[in-house]
Protein backbone atom coordinates (compact mmCIF):
# COMPACT_ATOMS: atom_id res chain seq x y z
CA UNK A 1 -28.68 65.96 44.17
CA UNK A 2 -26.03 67.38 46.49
CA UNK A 3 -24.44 63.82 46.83
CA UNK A 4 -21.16 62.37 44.59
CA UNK A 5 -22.26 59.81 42.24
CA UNK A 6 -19.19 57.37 43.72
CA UNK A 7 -20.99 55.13 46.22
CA UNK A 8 -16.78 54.47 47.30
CA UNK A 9 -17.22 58.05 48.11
CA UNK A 10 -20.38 58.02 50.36
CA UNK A 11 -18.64 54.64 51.71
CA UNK A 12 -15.69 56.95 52.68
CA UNK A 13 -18.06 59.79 54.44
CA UNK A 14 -20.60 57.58 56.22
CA UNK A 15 -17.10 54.92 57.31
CA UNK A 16 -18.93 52.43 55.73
CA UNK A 17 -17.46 49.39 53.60
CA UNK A 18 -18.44 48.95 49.98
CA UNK A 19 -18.54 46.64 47.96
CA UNK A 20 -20.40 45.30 44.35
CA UNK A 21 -22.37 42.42 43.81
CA UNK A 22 -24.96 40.40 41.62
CA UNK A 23 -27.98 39.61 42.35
CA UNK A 24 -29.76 36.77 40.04
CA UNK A 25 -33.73 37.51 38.43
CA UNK A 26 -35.52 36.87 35.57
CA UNK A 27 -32.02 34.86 33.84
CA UNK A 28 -30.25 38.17 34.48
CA UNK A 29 -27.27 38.73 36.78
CA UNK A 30 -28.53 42.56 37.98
CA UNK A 31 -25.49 44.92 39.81
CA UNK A 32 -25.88 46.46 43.33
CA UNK A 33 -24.37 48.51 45.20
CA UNK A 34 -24.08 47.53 49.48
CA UNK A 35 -22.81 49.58 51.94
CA UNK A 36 -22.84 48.20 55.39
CA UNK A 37 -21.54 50.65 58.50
CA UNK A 38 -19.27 49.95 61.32
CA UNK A 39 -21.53 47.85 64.14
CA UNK A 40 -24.00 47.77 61.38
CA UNK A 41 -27.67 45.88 62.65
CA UNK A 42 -30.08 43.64 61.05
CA UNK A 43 -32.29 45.78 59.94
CA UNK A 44 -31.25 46.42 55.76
CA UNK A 45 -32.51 49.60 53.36
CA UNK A 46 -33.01 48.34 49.88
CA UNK A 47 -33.21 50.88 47.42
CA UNK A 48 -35.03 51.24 44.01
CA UNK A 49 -34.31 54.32 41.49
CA UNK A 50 -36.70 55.81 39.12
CA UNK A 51 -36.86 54.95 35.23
CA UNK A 52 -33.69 56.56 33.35
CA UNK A 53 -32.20 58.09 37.20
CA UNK A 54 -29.15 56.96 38.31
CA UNK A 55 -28.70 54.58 42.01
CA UNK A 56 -27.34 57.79 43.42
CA UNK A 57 -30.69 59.40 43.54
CA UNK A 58 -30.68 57.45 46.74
CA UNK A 59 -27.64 58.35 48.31
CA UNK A 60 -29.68 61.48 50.43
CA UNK A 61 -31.54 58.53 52.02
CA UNK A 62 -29.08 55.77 51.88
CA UNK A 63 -26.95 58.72 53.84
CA UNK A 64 -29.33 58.62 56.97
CA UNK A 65 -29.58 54.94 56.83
CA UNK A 66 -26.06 53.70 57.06
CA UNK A 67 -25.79 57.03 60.16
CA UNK A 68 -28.37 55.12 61.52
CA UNK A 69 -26.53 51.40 61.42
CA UNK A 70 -28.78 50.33 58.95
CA UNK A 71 -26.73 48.34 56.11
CA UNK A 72 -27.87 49.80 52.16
CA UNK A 73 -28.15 47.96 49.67
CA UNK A 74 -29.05 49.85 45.92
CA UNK A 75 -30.55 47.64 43.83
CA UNK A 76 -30.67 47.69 39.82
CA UNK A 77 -33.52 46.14 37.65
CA UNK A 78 -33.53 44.37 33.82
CA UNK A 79 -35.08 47.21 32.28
CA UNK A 80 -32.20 49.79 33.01
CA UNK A 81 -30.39 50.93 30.56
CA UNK A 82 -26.77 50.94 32.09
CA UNK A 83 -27.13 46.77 33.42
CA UNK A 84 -26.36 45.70 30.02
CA UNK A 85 -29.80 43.13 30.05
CA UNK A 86 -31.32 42.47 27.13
CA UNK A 87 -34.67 44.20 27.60
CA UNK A 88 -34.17 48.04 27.92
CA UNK A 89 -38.15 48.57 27.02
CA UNK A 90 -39.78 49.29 29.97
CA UNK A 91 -43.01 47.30 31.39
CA UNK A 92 -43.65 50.00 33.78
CA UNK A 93 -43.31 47.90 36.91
CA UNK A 94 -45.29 44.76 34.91
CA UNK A 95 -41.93 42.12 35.28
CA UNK A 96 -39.41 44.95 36.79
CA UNK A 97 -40.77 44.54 40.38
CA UNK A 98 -40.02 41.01 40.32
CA UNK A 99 -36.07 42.20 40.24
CA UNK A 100 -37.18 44.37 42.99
CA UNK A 101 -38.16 42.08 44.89
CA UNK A 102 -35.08 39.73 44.34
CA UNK A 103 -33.21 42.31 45.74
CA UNK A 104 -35.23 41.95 49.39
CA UNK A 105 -34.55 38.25 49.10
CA UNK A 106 -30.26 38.99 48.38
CA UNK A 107 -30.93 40.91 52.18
CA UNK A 108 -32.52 38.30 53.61
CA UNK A 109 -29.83 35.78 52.26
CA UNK A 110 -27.21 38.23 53.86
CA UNK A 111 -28.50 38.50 57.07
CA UNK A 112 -31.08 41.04 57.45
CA UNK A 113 -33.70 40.32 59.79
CA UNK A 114 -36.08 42.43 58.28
CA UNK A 115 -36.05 44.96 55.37
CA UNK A 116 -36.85 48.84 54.66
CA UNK A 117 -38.48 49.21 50.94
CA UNK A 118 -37.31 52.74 49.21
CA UNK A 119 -38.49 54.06 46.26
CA UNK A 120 -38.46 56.82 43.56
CA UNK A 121 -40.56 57.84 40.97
CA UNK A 122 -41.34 53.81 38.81
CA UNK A 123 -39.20 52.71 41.86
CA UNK A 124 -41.94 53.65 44.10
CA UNK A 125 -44.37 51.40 41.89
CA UNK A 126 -41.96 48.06 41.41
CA UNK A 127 -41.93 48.88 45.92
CA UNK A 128 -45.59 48.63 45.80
CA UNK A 129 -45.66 45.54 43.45
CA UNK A 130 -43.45 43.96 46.25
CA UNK A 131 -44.93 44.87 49.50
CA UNK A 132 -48.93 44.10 47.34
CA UNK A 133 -47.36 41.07 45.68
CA UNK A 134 -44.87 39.54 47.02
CA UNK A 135 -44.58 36.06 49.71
CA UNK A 136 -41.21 38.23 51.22
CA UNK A 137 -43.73 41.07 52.22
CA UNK A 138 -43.80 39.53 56.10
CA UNK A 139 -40.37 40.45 56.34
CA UNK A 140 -40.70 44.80 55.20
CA UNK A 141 -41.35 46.35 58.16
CA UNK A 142 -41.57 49.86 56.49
CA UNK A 143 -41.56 51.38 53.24
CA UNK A 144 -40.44 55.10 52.04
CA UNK A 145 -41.94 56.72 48.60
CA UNK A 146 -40.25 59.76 46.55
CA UNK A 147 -42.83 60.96 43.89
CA UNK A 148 -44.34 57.23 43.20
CA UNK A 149 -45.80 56.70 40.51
CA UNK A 150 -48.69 55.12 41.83
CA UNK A 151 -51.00 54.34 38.86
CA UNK A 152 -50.01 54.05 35.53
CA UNK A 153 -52.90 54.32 33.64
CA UNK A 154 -54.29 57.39 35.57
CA UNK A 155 -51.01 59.10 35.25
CA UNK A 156 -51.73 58.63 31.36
CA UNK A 157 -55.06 60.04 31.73
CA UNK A 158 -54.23 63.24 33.12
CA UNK A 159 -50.60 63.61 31.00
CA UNK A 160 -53.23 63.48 27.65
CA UNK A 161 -55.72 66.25 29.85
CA UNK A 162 -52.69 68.48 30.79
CA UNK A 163 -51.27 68.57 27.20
CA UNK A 164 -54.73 68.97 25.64
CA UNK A 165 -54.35 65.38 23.97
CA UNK A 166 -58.04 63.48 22.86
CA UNK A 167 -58.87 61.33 25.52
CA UNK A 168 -59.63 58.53 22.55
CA UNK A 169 -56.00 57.84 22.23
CA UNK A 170 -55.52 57.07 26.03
CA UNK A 171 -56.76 53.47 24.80
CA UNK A 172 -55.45 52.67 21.77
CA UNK A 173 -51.84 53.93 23.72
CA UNK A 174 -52.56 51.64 26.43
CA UNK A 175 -53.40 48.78 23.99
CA UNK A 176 -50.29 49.14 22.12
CA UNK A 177 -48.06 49.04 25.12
CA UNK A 178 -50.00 45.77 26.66
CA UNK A 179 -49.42 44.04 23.32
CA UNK A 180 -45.91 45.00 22.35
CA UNK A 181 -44.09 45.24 26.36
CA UNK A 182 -47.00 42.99 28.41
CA UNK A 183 -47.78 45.64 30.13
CA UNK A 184 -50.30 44.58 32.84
CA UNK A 185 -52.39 48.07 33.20
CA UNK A 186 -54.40 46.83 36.24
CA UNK A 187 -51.83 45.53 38.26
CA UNK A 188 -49.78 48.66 37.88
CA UNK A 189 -53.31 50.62 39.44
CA UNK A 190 -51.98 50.68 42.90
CA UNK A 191 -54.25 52.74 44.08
CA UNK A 192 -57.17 50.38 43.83
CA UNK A 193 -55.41 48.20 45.88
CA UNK A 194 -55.36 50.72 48.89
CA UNK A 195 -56.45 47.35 50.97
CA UNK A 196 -53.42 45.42 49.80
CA UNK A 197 -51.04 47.44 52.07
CA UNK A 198 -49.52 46.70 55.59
CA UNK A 199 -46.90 48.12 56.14
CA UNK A 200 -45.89 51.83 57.97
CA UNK A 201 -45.63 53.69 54.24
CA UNK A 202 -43.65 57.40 54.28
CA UNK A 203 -44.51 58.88 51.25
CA UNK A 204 -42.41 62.01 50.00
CA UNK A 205 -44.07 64.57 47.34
CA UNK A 206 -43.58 67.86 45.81
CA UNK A 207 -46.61 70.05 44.77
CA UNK A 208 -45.34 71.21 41.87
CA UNK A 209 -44.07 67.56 40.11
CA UNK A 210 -45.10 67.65 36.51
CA UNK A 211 -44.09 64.04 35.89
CA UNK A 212 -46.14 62.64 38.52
CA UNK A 213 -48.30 64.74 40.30
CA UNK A 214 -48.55 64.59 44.17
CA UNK A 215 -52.44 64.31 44.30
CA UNK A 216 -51.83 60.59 43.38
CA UNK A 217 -49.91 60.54 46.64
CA UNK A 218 -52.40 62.53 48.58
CA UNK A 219 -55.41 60.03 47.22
CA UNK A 220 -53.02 57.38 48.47
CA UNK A 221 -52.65 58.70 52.21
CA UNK A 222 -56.13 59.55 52.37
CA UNK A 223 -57.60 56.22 51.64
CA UNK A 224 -55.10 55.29 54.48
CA UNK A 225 -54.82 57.47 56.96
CA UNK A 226 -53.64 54.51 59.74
CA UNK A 227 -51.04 53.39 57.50
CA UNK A 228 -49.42 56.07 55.40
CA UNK A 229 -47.44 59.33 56.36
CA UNK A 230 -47.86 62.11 54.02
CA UNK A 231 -45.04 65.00 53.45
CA UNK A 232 -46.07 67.56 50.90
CA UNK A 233 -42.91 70.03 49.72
CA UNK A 234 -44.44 73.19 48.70
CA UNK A 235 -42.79 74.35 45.10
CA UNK A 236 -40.82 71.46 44.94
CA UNK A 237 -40.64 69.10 41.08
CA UNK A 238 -40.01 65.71 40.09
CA UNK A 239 -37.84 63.80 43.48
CA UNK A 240 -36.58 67.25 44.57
CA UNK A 241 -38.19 67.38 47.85
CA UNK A 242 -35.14 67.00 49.20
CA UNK A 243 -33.50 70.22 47.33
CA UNK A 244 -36.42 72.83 48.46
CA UNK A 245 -36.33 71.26 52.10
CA UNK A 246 -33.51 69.33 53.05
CA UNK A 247 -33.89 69.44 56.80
CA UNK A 248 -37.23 68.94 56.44
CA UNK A 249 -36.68 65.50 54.36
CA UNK A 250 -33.78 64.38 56.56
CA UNK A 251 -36.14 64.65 59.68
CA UNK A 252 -38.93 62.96 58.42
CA UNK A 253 -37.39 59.68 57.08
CA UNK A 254 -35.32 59.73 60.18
CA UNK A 255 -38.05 59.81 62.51
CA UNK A 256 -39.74 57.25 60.03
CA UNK A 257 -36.46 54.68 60.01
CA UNK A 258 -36.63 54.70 63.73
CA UNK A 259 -40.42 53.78 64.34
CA UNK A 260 -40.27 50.98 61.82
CA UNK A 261 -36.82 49.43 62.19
CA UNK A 262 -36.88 48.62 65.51
């Protein structure tokens, strides 16, 4: 990713203080990581990683933040492997997004005014659970997509198409999963809920991402135009926009970090 996977070492380059807390959801005690800058303001970037990626997947936007006096905090959720939870089998964003949005209300409790929303990959979909869902949604003023997965059951659909799969077992698959994990397929369908949104929403995507593929995100900014900012990264995979265009990337959530947390 081009970052060190020590937050105390991104704490050391940005000058910012570090520290490791818990955050309670669901009967679980779930790890972050916070980093708050020197003269830090009251406007906090909370984090959510992609299924099976590490918090440091972050650190290339968590980097701009805390340069930008924003205080970072990097949440975890019950689901990952490495929290030590119970319930490693994934729901796809079904009861995950509730730790997600736990993690907005440990901001709140420490101070921020209002809160940034950042997610990758499944982090992008437990963000849009939140900001859809959620009675803390008043208080995001902004929130910043990397290759979201956007809707589960279409992503499904077109992973059974691509591989040459019958499109009869797309069901029976989705059946299994809603009886064995509760997995809620229409809630996860975030792009039929377009309407739902309100806030500013950057979205980040590379043209060439075989795990999710960017014309979800495209459908998503076309549907709204007002609301969502679409950058496309020719050639680029799965949350690699930044590698193919780093400048590029660093510009664009700067520029969106200081129209929304203001």
């Amino acid at each position: 990713f081009g970052w060190p996977d020590d937050p105390q070492v991104l704490a050391r380059e940005t000058g910012a203080a570090f520290r490791v807390d818990g955050v309670r959801s669901g009967g679980h005690v779930l790890p972050v990581w916070i980093l708050e800058p020197p003269d830090a303001n009251d406007t906090w970037v909370v984090g959510v990683h992609g299924r099976g990626s590490p918090r440091t997947e972050l650190f290339r936007i968590a980097e701009i933040a805390l340069g930008l006096g924003h205080p970072v905090l990097l949440a975890s959720y019950r689901t990952d492997v490495w929290t030590g939870t119970p319930t490693p089998m994934t729901t796809l964003g079904t009861v995950e997004w509730r730790d997600a949005e736990a993690n907005v209300a440990a901001a709140l409790a420490q101070g921020a005014r209002q809160v940034v929303l950042v997610g990758c990959s499944l982090g992008g979909g437990l963000v849009a659970h939140v900001v859809r869902r959620s009675e803390l949604a008043p208080w995001i003023c902004g929130v910043v997509l990397d290759s979201p997965a956007l809707s589960w059951g279409r992503l499904l659909r077109y992973v059974a198409r691509r591989r040459g799969l019958p499109s009869g077992l797309v069901g029976p698959v989705m059946t299994a999963a809603k009886l064995r994990a509760a997995v809620d397929w229409s809630a996860l369908d975030h792009l039929a809920a377009v309407d739902e949104f309100a806030q500013p929403v950057l979205v980040l995507h590379g043209t060439e991402d075989d795990v999710v593929p960017s014309w979800m995100s495209e459908a998503f900014a076309a549907a709204r135009p007002e609301l969502v900012t679409l950058e496309l990264f020719q050639n680029a995979d799965h949350v690699t926009s930044w590698n193919h265009a780093p400048l590029r990337y660093e510009r664009a959530v700067r520029r969106f970090l200081g129209r929304v947390a203001v």
